[in-house]
N, C-alpha and C. Protein backbone atom coordinates (compact mmCIF):
# COMPACT_ATOMS: atom_id res chain seq x y z
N UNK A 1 0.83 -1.18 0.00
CA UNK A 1 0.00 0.00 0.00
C UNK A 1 0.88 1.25 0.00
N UNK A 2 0.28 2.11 -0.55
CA UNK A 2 1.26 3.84 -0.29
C UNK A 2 0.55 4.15 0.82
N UNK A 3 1.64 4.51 1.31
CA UNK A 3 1.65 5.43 2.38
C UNK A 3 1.27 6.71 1.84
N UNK A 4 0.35 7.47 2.43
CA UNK A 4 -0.07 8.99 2.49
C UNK A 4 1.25 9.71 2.94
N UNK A 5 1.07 11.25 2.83
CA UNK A 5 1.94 12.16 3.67
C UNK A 5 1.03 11.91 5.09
N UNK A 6 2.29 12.54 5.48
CA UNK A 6 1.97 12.04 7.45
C UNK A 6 2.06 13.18 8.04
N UNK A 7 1.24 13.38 8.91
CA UNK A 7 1.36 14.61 9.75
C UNK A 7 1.67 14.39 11.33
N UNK A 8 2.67 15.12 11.88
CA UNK A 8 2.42 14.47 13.30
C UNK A 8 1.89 15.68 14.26
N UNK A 9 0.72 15.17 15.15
CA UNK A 9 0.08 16.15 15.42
C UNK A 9 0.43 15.81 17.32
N UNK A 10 0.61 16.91 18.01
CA UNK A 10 1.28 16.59 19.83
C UNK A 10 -0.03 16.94 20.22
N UNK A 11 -0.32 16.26 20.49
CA UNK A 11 -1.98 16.39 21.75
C UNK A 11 -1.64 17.40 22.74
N UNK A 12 -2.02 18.88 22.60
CA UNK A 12 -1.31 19.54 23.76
C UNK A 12 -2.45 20.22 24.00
N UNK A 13 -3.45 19.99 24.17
CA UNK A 13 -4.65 20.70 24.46
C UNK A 13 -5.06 20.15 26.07
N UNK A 14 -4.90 19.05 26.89
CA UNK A 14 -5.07 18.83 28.25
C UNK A 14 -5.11 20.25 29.47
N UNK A 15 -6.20 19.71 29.95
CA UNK A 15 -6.19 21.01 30.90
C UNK A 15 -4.75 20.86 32.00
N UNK A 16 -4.07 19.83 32.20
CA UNK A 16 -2.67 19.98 32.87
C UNK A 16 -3.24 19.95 34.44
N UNK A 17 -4.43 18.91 34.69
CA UNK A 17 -4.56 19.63 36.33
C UNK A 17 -3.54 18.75 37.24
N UNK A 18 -2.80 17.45 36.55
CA UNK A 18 -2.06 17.35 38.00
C UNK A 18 -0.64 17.72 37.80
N UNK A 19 -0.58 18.39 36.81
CA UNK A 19 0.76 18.94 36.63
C UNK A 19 0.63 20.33 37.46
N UNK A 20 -0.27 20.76 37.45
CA UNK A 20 -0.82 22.67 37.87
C UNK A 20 -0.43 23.44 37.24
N UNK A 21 0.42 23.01 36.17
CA UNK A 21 0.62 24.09 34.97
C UNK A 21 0.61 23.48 33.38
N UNK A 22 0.45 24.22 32.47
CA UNK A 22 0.58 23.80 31.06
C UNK A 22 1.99 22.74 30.83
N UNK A 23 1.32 21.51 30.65
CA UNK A 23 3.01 20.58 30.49
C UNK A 23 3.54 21.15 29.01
N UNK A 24 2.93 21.56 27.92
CA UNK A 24 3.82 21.94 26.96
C UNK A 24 4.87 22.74 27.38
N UNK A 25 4.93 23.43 28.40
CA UNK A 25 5.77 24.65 28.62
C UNK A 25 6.69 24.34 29.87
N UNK A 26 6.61 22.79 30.53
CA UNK A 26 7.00 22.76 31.55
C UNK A 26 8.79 22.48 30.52
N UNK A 27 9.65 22.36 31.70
CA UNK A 27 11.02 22.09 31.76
C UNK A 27 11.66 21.00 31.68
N UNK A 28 12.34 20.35 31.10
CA UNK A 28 13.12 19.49 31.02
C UNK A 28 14.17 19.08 30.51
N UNK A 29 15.19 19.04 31.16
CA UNK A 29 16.72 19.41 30.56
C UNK A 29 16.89 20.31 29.79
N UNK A 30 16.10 21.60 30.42
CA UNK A 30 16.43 23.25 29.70
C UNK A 30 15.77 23.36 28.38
N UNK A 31 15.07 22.14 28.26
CA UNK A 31 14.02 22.73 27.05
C UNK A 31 12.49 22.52 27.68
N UNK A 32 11.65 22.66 26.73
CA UNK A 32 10.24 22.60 27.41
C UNK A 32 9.78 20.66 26.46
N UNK A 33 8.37 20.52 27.40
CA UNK A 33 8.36 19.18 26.74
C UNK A 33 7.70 19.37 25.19
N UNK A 34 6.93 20.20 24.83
CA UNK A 34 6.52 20.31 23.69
C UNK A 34 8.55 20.80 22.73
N UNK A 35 9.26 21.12 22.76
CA UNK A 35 10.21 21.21 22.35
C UNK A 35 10.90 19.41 21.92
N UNK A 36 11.43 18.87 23.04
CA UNK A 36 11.19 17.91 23.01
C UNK A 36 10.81 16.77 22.73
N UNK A 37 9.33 17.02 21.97
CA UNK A 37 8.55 16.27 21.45
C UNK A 37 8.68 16.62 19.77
N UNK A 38 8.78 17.76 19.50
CA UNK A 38 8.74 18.36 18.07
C UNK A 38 10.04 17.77 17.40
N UNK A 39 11.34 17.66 18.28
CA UNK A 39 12.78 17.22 17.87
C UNK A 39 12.57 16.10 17.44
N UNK A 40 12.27 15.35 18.14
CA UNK A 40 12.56 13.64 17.91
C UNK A 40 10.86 13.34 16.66
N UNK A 41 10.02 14.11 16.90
CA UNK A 41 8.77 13.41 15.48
C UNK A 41 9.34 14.20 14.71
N UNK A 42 9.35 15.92 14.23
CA UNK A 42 10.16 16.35 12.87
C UNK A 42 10.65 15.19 11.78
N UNK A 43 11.51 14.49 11.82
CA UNK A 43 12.45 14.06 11.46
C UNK A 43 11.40 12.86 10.71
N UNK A 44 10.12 12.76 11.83
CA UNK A 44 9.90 11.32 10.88
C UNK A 44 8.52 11.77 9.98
N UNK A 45 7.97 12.77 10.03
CA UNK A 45 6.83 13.19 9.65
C UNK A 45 7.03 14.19 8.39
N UNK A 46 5.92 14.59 7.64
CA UNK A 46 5.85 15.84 6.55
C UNK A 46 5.58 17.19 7.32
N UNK A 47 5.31 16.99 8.40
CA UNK A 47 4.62 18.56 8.88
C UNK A 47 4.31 18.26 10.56
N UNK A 48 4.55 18.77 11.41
CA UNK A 48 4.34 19.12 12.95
C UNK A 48 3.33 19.99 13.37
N UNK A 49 2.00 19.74 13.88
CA UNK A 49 1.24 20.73 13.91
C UNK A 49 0.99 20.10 16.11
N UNK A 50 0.74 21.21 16.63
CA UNK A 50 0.20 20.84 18.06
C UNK A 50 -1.44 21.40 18.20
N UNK A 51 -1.80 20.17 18.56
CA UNK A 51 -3.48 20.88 18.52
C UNK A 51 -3.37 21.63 20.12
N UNK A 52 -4.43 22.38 19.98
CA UNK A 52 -4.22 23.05 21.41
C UNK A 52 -5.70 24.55 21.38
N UNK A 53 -6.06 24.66 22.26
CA UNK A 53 -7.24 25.67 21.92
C UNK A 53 -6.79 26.82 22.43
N UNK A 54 -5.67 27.14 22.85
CA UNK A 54 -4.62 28.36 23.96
C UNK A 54 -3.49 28.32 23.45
N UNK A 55 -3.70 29.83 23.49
CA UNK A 55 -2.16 30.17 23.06
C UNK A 55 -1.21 30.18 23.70
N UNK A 56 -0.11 30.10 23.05
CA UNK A 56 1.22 29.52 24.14
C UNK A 56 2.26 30.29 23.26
N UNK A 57 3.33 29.94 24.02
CA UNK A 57 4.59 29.94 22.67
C UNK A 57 4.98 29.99 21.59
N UNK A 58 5.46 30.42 20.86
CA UNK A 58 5.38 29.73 19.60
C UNK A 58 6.75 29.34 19.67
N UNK A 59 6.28 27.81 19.15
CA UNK A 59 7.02 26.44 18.90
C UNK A 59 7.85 26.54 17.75
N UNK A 60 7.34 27.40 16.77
CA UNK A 60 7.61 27.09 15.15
C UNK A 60 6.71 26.05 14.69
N UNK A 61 5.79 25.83 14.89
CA UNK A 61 4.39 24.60 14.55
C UNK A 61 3.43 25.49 14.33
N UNK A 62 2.90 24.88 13.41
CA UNK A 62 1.34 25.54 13.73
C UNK A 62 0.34 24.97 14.31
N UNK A 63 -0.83 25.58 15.44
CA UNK A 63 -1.26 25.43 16.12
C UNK A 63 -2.63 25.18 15.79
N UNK A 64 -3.29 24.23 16.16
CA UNK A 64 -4.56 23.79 15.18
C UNK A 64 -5.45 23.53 16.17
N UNK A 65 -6.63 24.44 16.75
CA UNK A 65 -7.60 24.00 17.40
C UNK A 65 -8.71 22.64 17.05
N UNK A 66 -9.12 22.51 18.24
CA UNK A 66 -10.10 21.89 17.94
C UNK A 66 -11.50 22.55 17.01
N UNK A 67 -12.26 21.60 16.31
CA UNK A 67 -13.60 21.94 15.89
C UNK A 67 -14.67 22.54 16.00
N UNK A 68 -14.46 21.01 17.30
CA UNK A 68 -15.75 20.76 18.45
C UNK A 68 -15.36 21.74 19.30
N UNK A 69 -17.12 22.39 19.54
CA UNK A 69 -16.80 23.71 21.00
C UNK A 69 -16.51 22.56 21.84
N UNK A 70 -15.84 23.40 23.68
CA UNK A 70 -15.87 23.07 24.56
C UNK A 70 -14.17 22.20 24.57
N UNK A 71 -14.76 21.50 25.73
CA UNK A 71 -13.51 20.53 26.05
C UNK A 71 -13.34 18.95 25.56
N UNK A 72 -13.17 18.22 24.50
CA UNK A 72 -13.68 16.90 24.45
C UNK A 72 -12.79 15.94 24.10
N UNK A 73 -11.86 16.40 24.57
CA UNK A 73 -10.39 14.95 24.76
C UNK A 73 -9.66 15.49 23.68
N UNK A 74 -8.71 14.21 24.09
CA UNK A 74 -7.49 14.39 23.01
C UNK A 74 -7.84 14.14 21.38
N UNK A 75 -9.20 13.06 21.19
CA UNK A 75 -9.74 12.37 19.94
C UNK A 75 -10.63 14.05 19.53
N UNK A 76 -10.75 15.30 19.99
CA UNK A 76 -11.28 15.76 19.30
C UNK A 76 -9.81 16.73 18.41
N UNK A 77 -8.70 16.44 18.90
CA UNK A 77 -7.65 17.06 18.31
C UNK A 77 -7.07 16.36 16.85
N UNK A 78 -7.37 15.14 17.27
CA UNK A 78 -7.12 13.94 15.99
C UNK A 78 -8.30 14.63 15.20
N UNK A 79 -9.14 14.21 15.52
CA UNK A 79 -10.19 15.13 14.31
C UNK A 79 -10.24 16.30 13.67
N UNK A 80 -9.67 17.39 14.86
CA UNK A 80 -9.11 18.60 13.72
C UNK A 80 -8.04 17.99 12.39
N UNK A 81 -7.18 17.64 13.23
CA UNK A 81 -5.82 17.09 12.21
C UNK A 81 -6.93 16.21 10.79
N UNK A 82 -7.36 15.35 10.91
CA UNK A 82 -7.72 14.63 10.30
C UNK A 82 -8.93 15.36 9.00
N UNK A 83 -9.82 16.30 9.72
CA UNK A 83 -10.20 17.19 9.05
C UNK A 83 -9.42 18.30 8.11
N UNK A 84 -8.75 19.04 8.67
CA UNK A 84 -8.23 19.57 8.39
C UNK A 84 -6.19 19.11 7.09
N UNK A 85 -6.13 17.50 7.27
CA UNK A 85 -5.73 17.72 6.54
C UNK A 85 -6.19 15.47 5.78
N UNK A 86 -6.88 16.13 4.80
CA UNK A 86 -8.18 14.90 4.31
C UNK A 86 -7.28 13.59 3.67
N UNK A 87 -6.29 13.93 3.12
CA UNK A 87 -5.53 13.36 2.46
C UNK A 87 -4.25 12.71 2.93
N UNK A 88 -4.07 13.31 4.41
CA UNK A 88 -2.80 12.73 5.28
C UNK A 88 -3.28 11.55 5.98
N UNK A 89 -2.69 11.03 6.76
CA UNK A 89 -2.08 9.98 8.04
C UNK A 89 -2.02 10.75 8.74
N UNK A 90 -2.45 10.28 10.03
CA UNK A 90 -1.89 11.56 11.29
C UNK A 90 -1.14 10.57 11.72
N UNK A 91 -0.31 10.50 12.85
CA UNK A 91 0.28 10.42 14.14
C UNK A 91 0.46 11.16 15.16
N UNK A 92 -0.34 10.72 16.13
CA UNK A 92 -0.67 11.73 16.86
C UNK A 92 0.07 11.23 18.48
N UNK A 93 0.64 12.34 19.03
CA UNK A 93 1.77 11.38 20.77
C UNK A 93 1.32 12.88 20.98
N UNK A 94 1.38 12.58 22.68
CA UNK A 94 1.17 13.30 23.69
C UNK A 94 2.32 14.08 24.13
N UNK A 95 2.27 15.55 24.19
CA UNK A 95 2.90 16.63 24.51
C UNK A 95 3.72 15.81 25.92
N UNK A 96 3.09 15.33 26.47
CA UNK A 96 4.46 14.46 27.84
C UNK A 96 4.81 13.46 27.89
N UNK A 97 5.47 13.11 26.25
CA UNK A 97 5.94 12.42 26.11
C UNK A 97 7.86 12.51 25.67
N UNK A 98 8.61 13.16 26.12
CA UNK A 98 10.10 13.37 25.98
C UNK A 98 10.58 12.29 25.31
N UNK A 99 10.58 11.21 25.52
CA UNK A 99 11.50 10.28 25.40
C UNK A 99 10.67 9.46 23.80
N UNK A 100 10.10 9.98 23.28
CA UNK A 100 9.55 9.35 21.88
C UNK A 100 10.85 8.83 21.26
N UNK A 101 9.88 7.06 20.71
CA UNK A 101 11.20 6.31 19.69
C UNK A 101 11.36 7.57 18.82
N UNK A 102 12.65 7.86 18.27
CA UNK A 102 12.91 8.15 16.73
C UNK A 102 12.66 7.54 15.87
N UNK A 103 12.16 6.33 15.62
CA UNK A 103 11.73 5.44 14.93
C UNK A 103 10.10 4.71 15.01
N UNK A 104 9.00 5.89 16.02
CA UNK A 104 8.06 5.79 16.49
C UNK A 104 6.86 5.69 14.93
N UNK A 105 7.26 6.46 14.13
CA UNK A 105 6.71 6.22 13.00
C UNK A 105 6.82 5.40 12.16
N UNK A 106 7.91 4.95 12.00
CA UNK A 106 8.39 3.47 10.96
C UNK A 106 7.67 2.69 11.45
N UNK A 107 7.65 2.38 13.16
CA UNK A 107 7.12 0.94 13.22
C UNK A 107 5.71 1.31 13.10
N UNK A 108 4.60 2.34 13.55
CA UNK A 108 3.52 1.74 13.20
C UNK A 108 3.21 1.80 11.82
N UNK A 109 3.80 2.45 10.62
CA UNK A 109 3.49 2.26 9.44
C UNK A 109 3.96 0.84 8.60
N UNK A 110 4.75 0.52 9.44
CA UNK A 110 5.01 -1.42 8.93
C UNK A 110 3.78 -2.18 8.85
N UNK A 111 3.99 -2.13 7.73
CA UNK A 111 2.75 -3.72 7.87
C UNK A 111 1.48 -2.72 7.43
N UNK A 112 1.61 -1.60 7.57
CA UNK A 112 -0.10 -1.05 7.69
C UNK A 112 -0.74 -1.39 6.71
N UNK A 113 -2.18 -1.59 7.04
CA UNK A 113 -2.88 -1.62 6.04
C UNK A 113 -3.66 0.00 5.64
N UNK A 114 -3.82 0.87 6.15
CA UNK A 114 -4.56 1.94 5.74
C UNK A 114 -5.91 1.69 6.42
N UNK A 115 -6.20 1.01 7.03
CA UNK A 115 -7.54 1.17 7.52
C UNK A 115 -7.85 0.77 8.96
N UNK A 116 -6.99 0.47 9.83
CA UNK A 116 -7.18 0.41 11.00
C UNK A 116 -5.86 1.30 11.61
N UNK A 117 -6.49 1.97 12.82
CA UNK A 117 -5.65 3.05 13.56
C UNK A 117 -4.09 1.63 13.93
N UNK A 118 -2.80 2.47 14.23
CA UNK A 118 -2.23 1.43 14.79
C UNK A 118 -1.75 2.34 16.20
N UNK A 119 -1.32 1.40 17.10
CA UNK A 119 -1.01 2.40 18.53
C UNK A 119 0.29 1.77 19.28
N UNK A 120 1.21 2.58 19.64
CA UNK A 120 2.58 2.02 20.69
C UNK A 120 2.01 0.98 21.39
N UNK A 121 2.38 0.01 22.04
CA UNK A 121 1.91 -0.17 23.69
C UNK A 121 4.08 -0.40 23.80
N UNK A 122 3.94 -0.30 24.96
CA UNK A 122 5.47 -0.78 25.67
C UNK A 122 4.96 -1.39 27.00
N UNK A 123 4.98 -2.27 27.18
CA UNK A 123 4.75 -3.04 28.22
C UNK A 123 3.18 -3.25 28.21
N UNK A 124 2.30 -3.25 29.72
CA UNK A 124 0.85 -3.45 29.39
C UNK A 124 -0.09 -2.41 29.31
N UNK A 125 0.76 -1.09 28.73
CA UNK A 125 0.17 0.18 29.06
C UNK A 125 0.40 1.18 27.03
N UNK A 126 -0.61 1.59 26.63
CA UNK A 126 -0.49 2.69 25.64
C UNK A 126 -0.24 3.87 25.62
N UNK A 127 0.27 4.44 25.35
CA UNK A 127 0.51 5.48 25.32
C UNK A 127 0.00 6.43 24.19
N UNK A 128 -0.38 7.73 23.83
CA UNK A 128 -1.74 8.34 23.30
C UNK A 128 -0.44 8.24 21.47
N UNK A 129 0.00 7.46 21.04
CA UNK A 129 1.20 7.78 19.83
C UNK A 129 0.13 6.24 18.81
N UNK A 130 -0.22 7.03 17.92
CA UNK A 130 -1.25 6.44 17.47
C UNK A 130 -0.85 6.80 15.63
N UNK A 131 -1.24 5.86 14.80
CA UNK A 131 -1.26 6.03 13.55
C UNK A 131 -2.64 6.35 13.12
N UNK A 132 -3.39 7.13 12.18
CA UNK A 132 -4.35 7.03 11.80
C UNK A 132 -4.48 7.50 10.37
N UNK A 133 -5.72 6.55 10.01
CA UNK A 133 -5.59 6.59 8.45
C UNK A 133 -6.36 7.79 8.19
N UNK A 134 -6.34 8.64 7.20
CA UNK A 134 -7.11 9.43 6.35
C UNK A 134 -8.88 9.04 6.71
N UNK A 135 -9.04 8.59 6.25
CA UNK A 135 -10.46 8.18 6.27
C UNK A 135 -11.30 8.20 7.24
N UNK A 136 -11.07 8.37 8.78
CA UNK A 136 -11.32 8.01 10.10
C UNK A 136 -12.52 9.65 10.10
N UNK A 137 -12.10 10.94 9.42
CA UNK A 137 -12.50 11.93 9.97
C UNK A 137 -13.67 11.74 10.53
N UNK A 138 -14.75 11.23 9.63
CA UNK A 138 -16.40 11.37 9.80
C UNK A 138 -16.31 10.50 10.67
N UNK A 139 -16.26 9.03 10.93
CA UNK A 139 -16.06 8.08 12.23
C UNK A 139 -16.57 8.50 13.07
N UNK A 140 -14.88 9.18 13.51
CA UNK A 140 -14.28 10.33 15.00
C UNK A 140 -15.33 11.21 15.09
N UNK A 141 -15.78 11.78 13.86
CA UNK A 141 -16.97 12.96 14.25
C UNK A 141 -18.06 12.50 14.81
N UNK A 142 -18.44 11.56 13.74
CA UNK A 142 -19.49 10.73 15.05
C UNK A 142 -19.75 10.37 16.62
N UNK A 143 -18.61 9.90 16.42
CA UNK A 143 -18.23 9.13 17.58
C UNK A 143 -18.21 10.46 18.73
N UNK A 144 -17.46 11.20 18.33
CA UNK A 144 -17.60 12.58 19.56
C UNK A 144 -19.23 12.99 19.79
N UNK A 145 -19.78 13.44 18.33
CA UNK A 145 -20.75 14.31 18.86
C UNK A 145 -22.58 12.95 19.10
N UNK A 146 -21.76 12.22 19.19
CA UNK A 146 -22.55 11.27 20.19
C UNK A 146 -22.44 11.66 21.57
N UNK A 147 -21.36 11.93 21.89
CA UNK A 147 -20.28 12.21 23.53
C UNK A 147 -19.69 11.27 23.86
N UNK A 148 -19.29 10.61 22.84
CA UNK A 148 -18.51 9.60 23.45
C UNK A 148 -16.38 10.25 23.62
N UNK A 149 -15.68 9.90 24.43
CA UNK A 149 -14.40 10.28 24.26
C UNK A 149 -13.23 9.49 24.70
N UNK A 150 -13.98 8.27 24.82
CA UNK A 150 -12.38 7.18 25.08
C UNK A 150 -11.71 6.56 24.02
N UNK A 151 -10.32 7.00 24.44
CA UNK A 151 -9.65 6.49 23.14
C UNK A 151 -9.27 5.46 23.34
N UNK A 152 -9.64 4.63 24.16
CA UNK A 152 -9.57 3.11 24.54
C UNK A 152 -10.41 2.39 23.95
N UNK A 153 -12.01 3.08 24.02
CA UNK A 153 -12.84 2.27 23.24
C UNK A 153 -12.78 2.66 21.88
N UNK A 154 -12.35 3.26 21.45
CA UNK A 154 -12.19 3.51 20.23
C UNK A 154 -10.91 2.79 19.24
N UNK A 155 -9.79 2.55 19.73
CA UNK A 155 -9.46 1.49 19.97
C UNK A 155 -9.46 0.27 20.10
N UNK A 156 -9.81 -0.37 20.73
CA UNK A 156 -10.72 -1.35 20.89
C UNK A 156 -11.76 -2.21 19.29
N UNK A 157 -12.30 -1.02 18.68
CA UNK A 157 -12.94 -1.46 17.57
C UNK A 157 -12.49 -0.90 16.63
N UNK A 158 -10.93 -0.44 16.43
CA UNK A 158 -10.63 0.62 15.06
C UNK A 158 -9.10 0.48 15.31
N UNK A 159 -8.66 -0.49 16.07
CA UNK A 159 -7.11 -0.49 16.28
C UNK A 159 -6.43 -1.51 16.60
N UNK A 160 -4.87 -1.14 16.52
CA UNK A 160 -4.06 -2.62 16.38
C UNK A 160 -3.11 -2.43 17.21
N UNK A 161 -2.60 -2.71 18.00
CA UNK A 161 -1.50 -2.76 18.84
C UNK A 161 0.05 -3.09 18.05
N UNK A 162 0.74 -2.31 18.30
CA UNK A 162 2.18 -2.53 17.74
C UNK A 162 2.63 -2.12 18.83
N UNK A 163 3.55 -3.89 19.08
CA UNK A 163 4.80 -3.26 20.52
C UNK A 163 5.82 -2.25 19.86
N UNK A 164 6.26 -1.59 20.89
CA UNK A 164 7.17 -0.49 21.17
C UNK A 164 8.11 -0.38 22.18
N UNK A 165 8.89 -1.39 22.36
CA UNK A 165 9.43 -1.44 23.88
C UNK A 165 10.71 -0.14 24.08
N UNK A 166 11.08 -0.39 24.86
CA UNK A 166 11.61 0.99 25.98
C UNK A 166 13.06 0.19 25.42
N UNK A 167 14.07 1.36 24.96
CA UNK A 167 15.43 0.69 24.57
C UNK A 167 16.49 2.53 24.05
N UNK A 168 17.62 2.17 24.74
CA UNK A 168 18.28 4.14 24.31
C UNK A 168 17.52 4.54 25.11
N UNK A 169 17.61 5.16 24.41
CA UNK A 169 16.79 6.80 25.10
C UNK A 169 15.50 7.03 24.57
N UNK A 170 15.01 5.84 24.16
CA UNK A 170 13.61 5.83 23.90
C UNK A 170 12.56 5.09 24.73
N UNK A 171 11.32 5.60 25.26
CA UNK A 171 10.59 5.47 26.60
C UNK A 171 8.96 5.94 26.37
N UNK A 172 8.53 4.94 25.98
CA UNK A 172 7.14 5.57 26.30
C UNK A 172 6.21 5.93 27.73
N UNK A 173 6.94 4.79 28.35
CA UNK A 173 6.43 4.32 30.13
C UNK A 173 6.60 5.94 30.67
N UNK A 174 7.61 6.85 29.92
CA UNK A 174 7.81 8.16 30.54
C UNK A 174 6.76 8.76 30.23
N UNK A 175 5.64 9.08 30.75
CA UNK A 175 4.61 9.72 30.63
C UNK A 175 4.26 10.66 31.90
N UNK A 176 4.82 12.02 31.47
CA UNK A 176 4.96 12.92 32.60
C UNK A 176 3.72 14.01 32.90
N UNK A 177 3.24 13.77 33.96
CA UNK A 177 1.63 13.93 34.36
C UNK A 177 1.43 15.08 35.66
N UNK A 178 3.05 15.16 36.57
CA UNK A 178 2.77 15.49 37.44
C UNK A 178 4.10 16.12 37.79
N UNK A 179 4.14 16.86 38.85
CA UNK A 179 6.07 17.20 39.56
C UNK A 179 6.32 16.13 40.30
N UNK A 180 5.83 14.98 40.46
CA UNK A 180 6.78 13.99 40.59
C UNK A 180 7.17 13.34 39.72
N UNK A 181 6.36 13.03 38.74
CA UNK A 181 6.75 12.70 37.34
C UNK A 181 8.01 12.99 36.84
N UNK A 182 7.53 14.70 36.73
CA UNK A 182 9.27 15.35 36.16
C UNK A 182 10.34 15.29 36.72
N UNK A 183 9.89 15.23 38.10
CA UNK A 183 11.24 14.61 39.03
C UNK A 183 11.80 13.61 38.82
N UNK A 184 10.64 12.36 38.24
CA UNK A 184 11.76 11.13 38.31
C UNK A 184 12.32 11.48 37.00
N UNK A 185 11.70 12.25 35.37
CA UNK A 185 11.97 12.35 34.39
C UNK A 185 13.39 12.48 34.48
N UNK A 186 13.79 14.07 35.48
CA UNK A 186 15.01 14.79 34.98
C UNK A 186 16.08 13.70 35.43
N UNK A 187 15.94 12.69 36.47
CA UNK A 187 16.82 11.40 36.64
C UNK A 187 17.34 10.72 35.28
N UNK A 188 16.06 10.03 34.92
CA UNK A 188 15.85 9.39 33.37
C UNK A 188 16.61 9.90 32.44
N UNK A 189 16.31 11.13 31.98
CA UNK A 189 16.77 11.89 30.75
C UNK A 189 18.31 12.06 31.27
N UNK A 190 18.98 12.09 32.80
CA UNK A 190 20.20 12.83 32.66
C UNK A 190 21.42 11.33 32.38
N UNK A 191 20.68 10.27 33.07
CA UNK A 191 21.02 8.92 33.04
C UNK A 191 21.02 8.18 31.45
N UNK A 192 20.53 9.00 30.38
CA UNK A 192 20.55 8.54 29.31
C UNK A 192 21.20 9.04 28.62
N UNK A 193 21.83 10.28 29.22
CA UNK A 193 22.88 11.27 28.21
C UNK A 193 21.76 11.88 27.14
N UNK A 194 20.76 12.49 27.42
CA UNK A 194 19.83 13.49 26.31
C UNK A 194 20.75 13.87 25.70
């Protein structure tokens, strides 16, 4: 199958409540994690966009709200992306995620078929770094303005698991949520030689 152009889109729209502040902007080894995150996908994608409904920084990305009014998960950010660009692949990983494979995109596009989402797991846990095909937009639209917003169950009937295990300096299990989180992070990252 061809592969589409790929977009990789950072889920950075979370309200951040057990962090108590915006994690795109938090710190880590003197960069911020949305920094971080843009370095290591760049490289494997056509274009970097961070969905997000607040303005922040500028990253050098462009910043792509959601659709849907209100607040309605991370799957209503995939749906901007997906809307907004009809003809791509998204890949979509979570703004607290530092330690993304460099090679996070190769593996879920192996094997793909184009019609089912594919998703990391590293151990017995996923992490939000997801492949998705073109076609999903109307789905996802559905599926939201039903109210539905787990990307587990959605998943579940639209997705495939591709291991991703933890190896270098690559870590999905690092999923930084909180200031203890980043505490154990800045250990992690200094122990890996960032």
């Amino acid at each position: 199958m061809d592969i589409p152009p790929t977009i990789g889109l950072i889920l950075a729209g979370g309200r951040s409540r057990r962090m108590g502040t915006d994690k795109a902007l938090v710190t880590l080894a003197g960069r911020s994690l949305a920094a971080h995150v843009i370095e290591r996908l760049a490289p494997q994608v056509d274009e970097v966009v961070i969905s997000s409904n607040a303005p922040r920084v500028d990253f050098g990305v462009s910043v792509l709200p959601d659709v849907l009014g209100g607040y309605c998960g991370p799957l209503a950010g995939v749906h901007a992306a997906l809307a907004r660009f009809p003809d791509a692949a998204v890949v979509s990983v979570a703004v607290d995620l530092p330690l993304l494979p460099r090679d996070l995109v190769a593996r879920l596009k192996t094997g793909w078929d184009g019609v089912r989402c594919r998703y990391a797991v590293c151990g017995d846990r996923h992490a939000l770094a997801i492949l998705w095909p073109p076609a999903f937009a109307n789905s996802l639209w559905n599926y939201l303005t039903q109210g539905r917003r787990s990307v587990s169950d959605w998943l579940e009937h639209h997705g495939e698991p591709v291991p991703v295990p933890s190896d270098g300096d690559a870590d999905l299990r690092l999923n930084i949520n909180t200031p203890a989180d980043l505490a154990r992070a800045v250990g992690l990252v200094a122990h890996r030689g960032r």
